[in-house]
PDB file of N, CA and C in Angstrom:
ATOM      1  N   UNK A   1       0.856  -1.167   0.000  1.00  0.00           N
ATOM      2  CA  UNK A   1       0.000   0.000   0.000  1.00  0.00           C
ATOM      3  C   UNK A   1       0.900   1.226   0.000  1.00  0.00           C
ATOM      4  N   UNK A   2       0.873   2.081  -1.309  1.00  0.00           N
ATOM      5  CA  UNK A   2       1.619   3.382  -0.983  1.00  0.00           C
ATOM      6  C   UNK A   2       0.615   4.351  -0.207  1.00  0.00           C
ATOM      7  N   UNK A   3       1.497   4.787   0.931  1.00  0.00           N
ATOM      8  CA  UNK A   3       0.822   6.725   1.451  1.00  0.00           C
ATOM      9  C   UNK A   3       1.283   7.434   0.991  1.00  0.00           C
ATOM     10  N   UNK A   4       0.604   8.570   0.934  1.00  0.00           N
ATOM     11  CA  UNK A   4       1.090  10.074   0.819  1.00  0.00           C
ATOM     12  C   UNK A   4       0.914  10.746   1.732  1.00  0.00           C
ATOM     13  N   UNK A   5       1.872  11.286   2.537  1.00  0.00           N
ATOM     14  CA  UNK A   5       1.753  11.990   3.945  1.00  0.00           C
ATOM     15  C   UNK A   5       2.425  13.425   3.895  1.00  0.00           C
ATOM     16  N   UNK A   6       1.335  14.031   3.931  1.00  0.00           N
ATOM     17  CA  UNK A   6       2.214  16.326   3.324  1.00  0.00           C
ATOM     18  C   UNK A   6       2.130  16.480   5.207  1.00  0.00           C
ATOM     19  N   UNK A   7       3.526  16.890   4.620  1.00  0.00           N
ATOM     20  CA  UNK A   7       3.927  17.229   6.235  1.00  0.00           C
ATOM     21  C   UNK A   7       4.890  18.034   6.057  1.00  0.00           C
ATOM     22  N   UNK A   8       5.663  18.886   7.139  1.00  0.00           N
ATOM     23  CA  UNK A   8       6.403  20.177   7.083  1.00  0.00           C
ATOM     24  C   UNK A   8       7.047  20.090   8.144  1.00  0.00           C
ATOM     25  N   UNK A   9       8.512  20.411   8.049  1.00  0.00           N
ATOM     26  CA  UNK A   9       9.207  20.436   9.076  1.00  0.00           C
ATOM     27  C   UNK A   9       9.212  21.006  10.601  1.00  0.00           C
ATOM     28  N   UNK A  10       9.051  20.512  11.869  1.00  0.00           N
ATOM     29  CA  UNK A  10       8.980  21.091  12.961  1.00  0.00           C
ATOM     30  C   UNK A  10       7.533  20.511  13.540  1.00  0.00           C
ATOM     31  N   UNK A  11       6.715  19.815  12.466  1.00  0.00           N
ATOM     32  CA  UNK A  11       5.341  19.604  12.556  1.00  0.00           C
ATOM     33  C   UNK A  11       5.386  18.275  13.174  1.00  0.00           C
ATOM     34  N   UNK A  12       5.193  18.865  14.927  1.00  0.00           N
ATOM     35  CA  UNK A  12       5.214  17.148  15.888  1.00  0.00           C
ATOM     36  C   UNK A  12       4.336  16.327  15.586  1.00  0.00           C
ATOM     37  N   UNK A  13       2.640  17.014  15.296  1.00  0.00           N
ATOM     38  CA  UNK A  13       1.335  15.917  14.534  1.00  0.00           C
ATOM     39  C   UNK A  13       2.300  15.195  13.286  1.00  0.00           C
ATOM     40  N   UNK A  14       2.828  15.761  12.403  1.00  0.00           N
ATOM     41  CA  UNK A  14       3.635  15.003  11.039  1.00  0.00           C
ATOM     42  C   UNK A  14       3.970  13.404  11.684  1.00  0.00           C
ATOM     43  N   UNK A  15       5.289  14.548  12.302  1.00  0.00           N
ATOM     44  CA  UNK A  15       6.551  13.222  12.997  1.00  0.00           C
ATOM     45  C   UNK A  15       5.757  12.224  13.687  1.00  0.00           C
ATOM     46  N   UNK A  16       5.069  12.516  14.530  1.00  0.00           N
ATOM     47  CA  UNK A  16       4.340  11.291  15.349  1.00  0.00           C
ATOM     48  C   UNK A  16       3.798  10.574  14.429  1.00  0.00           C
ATOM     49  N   UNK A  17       2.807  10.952  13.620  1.00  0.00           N
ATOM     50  CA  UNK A  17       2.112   9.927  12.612  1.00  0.00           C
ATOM     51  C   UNK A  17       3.495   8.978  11.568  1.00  0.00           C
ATOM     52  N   UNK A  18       4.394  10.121  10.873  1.00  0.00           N
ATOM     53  CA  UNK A  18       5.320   9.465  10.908  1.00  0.00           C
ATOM     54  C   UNK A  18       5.872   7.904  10.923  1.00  0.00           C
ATOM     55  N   UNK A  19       6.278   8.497  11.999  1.00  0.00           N
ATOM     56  CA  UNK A  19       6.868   7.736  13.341  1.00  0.00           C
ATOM     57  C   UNK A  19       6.005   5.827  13.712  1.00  0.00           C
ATOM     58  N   UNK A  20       4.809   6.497  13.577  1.00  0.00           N
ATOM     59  CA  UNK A  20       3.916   5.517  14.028  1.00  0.00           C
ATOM     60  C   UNK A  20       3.717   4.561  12.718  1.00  0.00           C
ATOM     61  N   UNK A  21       3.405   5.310  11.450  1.00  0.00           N
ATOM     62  CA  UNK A  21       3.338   4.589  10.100  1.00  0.00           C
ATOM     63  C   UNK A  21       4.694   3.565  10.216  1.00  0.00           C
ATOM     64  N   UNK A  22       5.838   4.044  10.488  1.00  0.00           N
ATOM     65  CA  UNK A  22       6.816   3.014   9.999  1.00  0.00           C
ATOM     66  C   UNK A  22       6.887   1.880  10.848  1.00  0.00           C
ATOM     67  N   UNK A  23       6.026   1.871  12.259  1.00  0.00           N
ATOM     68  CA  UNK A  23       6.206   1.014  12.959  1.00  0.00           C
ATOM     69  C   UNK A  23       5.396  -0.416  12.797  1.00  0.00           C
ATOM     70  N   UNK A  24       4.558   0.064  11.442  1.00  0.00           N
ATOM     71  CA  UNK A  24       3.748  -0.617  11.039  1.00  0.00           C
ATOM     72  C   UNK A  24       3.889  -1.987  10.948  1.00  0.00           C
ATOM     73  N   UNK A  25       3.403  -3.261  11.013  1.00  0.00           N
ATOM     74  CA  UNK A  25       4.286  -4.455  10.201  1.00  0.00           C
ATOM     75  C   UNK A  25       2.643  -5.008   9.760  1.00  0.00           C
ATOM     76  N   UNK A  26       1.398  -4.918  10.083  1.00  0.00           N
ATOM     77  CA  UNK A  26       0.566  -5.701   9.247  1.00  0.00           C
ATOM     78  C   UNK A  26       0.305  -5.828   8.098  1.00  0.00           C
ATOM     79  N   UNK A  27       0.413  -4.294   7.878  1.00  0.00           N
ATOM     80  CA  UNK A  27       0.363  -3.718   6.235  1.00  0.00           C
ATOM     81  C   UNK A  27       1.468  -3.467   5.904  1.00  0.00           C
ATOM     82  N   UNK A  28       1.772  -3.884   4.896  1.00  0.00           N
ATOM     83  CA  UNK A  28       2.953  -3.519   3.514  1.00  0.00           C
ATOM     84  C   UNK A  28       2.513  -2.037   3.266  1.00  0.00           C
ATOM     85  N   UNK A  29       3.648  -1.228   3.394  1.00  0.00           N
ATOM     86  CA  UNK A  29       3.690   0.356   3.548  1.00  0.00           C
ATOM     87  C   UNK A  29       5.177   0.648   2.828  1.00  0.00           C
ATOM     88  N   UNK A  30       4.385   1.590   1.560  1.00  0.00           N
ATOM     89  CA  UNK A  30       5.345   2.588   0.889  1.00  0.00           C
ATOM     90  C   UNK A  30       5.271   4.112   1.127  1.00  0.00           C
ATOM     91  N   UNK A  31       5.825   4.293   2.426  1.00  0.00           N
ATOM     92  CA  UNK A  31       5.463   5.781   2.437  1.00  0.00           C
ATOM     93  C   UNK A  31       6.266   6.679   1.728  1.00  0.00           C
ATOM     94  N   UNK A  32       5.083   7.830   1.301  1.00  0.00           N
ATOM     95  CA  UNK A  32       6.058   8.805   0.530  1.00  0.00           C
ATOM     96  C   UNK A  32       5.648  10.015   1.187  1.00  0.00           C
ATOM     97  N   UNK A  33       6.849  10.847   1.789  1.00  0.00           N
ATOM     98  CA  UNK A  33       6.965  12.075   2.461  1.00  0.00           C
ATOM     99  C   UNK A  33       6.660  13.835   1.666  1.00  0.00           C
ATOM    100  N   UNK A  34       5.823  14.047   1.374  1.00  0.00           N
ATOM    101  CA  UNK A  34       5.596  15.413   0.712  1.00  0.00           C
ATOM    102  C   UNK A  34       5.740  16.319   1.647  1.00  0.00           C
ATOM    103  N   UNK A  35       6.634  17.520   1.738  1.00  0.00           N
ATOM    104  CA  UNK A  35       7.190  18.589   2.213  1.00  0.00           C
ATOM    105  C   UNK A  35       6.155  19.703   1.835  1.00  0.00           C
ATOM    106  N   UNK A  36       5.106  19.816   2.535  1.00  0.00           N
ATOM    107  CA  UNK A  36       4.389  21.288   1.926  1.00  0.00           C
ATOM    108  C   UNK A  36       5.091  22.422   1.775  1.00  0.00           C
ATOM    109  N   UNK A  37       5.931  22.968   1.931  1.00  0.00           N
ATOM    110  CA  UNK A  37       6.877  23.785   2.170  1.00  0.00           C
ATOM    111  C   UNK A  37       7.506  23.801   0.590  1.00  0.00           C
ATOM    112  N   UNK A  38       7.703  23.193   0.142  1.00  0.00           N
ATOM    113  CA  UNK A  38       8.285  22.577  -1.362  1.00  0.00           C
ATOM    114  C   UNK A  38       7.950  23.467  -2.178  1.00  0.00           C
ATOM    115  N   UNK A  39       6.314  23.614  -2.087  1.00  0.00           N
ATOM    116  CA  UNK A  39       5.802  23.945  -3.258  1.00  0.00           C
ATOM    117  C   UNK A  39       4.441  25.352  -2.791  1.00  0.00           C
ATOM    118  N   UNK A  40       3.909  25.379  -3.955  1.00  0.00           N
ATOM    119  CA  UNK A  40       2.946  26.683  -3.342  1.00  0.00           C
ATOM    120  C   UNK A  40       1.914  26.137  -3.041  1.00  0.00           C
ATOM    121  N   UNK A  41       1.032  25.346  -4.530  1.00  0.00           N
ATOM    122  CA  UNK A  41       0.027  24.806  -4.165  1.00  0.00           C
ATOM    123  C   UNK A  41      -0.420  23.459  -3.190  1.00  0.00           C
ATOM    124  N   UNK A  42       0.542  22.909  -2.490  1.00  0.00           N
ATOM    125  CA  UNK A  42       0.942  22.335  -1.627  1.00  0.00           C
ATOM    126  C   UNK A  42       0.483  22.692  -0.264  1.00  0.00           C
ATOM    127  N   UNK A  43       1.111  24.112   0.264  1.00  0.00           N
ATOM    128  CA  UNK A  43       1.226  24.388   0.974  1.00  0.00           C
ATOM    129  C   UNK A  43      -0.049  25.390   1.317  1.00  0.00           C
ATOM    130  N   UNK A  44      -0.450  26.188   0.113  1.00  0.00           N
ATOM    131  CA  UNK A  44      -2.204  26.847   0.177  1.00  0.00           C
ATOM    132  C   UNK A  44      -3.146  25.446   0.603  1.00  0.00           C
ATOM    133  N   UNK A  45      -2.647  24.529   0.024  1.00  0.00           N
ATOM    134  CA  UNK A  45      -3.952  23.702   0.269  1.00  0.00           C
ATOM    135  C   UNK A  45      -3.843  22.942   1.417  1.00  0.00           C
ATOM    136  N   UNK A  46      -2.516  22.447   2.061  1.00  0.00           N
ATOM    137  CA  UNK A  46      -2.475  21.861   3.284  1.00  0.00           C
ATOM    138  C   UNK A  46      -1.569  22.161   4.323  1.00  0.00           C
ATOM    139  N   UNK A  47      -1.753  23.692   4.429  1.00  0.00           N
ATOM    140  CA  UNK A  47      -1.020  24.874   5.218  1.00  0.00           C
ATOM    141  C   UNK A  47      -1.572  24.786   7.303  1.00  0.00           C
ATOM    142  N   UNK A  48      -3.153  24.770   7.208  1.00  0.00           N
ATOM    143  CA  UNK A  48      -3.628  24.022   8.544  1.00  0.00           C
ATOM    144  C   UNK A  48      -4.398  22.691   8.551  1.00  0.00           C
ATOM    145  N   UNK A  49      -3.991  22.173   7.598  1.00  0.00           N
ATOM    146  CA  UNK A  49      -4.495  20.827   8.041  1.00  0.00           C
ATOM    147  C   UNK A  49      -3.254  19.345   8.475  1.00  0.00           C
ATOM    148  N   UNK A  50      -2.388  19.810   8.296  1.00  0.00           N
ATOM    149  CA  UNK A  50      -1.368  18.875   7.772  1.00  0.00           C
ATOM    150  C   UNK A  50      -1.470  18.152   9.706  1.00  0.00           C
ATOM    151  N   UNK A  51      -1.033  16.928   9.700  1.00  0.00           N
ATOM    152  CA  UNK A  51      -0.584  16.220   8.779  1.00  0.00           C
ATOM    153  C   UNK A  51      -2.334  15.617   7.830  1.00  0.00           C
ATOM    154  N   UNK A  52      -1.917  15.390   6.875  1.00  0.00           N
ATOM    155  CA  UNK A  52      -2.804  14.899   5.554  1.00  0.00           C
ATOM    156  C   UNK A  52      -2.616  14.057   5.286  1.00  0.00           C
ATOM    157  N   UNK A  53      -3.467  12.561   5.148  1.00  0.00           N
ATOM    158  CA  UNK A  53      -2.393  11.415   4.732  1.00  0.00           C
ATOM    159  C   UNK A  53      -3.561  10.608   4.149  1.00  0.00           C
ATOM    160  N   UNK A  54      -2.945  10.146   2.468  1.00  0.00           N
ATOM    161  CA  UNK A  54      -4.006   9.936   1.325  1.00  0.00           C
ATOM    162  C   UNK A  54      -3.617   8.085   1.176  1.00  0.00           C
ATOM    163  N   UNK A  55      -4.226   7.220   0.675  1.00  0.00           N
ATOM    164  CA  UNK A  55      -3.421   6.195   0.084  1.00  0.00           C
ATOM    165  C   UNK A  55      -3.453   6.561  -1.669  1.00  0.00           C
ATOM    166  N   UNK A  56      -2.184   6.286  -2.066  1.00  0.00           N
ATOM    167  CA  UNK A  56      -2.047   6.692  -3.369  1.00  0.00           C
ATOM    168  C   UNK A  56      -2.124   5.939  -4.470  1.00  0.00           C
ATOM    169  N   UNK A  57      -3.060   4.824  -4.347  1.00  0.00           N
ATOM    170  CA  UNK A  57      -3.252   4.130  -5.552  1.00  0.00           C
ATOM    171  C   UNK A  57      -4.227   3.119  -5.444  1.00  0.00           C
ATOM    172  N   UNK A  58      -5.327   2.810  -6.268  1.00  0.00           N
ATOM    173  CA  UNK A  58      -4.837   3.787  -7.839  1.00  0.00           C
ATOM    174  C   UNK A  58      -5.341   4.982  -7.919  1.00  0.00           C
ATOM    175  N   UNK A  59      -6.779   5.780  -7.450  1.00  0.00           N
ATOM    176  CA  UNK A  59      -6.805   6.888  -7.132  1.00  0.00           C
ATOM    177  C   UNK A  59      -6.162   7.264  -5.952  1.00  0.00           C
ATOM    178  N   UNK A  60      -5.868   8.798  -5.666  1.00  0.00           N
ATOM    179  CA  UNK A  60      -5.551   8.896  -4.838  1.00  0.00           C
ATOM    180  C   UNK A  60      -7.079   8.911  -3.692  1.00  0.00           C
ATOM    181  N   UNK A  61      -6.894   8.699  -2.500  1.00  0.00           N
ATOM    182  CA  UNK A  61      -7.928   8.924  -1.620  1.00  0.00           C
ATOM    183  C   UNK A  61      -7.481   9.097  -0.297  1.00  0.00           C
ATOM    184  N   UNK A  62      -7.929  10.445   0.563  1.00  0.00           N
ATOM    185  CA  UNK A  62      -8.124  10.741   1.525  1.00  0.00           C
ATOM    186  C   UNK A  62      -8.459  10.322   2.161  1.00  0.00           C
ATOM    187  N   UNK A  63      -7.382   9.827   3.344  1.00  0.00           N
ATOM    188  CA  UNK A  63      -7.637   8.976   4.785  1.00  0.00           C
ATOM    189  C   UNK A  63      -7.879  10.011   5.955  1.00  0.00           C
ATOM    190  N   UNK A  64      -9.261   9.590   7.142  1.00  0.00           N
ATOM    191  CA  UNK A  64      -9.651  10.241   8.065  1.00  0.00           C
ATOM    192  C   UNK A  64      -8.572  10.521   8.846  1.00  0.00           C
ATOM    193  N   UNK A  65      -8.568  11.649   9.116  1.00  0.00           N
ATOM    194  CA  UNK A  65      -7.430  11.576  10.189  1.00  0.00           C
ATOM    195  C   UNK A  65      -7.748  11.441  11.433  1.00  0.00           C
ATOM    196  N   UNK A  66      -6.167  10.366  11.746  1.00  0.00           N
ATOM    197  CA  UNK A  66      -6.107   9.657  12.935  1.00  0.00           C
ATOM    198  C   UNK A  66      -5.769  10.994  14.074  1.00  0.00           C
ATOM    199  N   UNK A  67      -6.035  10.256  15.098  1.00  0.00           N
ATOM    200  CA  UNK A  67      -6.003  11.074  16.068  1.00  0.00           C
ATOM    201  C   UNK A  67      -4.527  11.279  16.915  1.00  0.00           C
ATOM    202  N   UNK A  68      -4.085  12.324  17.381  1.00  0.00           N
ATOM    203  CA  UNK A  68      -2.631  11.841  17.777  1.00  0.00           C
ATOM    204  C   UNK A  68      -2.220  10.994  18.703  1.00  0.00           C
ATOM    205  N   UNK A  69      -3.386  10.520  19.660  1.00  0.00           N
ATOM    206  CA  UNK A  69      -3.197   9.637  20.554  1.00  0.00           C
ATOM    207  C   UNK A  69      -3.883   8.225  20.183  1.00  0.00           C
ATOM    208  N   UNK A  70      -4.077   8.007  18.373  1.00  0.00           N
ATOM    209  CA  UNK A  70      -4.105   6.809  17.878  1.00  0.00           C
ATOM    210  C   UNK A  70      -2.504   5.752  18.385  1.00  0.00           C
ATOM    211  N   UNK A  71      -2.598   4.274  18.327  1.00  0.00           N
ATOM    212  CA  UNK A  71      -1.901   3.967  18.698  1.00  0.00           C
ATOM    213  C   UNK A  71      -1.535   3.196  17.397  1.00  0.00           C
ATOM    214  N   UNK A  72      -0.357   2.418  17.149  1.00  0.00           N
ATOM    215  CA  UNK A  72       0.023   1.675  16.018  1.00  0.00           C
ATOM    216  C   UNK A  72      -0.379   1.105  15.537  1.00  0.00           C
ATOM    217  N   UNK A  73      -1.390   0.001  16.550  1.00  0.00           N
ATOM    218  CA  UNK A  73      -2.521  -1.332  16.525  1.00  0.00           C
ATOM    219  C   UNK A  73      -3.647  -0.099  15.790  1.00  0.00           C
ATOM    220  N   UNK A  74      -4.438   0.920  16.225  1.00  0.00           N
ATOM    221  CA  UNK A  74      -5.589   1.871  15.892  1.00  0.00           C
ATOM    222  C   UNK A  74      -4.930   1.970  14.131  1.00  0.00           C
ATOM    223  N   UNK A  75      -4.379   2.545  13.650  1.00  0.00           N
ATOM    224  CA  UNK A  75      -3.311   3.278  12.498  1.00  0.00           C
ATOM    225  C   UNK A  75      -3.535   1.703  11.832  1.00  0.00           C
ATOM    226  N   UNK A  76      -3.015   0.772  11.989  1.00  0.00           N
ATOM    227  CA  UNK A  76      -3.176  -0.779  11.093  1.00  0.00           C
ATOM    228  C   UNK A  76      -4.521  -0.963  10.861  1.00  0.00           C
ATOM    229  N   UNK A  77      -5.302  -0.820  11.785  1.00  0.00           N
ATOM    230  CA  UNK A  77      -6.697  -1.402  11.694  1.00  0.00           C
ATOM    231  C   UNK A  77      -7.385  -0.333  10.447  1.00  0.00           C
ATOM    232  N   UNK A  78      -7.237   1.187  10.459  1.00  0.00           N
ATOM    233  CA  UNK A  78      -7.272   1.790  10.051  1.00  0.00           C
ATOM    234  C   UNK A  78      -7.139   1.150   8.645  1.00  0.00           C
ATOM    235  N   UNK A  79      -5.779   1.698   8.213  1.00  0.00           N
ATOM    236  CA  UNK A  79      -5.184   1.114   7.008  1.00  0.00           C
ATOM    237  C   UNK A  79      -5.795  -0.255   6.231  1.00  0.00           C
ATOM    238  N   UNK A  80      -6.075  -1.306   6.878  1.00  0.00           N
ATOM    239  CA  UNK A  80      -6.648  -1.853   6.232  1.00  0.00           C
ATOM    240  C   UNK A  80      -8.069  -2.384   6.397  1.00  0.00           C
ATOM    241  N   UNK A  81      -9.011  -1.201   6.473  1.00  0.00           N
ATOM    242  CA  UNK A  81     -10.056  -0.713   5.811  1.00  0.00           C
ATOM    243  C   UNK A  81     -10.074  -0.436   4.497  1.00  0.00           C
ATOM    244  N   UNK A  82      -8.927  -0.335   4.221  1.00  0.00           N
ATOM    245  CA  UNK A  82      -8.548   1.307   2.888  1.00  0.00           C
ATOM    246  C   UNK A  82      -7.709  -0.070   1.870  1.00  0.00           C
ATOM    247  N   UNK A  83      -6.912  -0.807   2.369  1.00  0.00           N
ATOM    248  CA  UNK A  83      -6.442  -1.695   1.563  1.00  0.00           C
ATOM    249  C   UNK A  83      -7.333  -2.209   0.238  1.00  0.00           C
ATOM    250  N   UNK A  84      -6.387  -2.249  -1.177  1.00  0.00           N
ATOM    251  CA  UNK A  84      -7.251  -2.136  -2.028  1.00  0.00           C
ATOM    252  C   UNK A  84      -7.663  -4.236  -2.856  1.00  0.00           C
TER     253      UNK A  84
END
C-alpha cells in the first residue's frame, strides 16, 4: 500500500504519525513524504491541516485523520479498511 503523507518540518502531529506509520508491520507500507513547504500549491492547500495522509493508488484517496493519541494497533486497523 503506498501513502502520501504532506507534512512540514517542525510539525510534531507530522513526525508522530510518521513515526507511528513506519512502525507498522501488518500492512505492507510505501510511504512517501511530501514537504508542503516545497511547493505553493501544496502548501495553500495543506497549510492548517497537515498532517494529511491519502493512500495513493490507484486513485488517490483521503484517509480520516487519525487522532494523535491513535496507537500503532488503531493506524493498522485503520489502514486496512482502505487496503485495495
Amino acid at each position: 500500500m503506498k501513502l502520501i503523507l504532506y507534512s512540514k518540518p517542525g510539525c510534531h502531529l507530522c513526525e508522530g504519525l510518521q513515526e507511528k506509520l513506519e512502525q507498522i508491520r501488518a500492512v505492507a507500507i510505501e510511504l512517501e513524504i511530501r514537504d508542503i513547504t516545497t511547493r505553493g500549491d501544496w502548501f495553500q492547500t495543506y497549510q492548517y491541516e497537515i498532517p494529511v495522509l491519502y493512500v495513493a493508488s490507484p486513485t488517490p484517496r483521503l484517509l480520516p485523520r487519525p487522532s494523535p493519541r491513535a496507537t500503532v494497533q488503531q493506524l493498522e486497523s485503520l489502514l486496512q479498511k482502505f487496503e485495495s
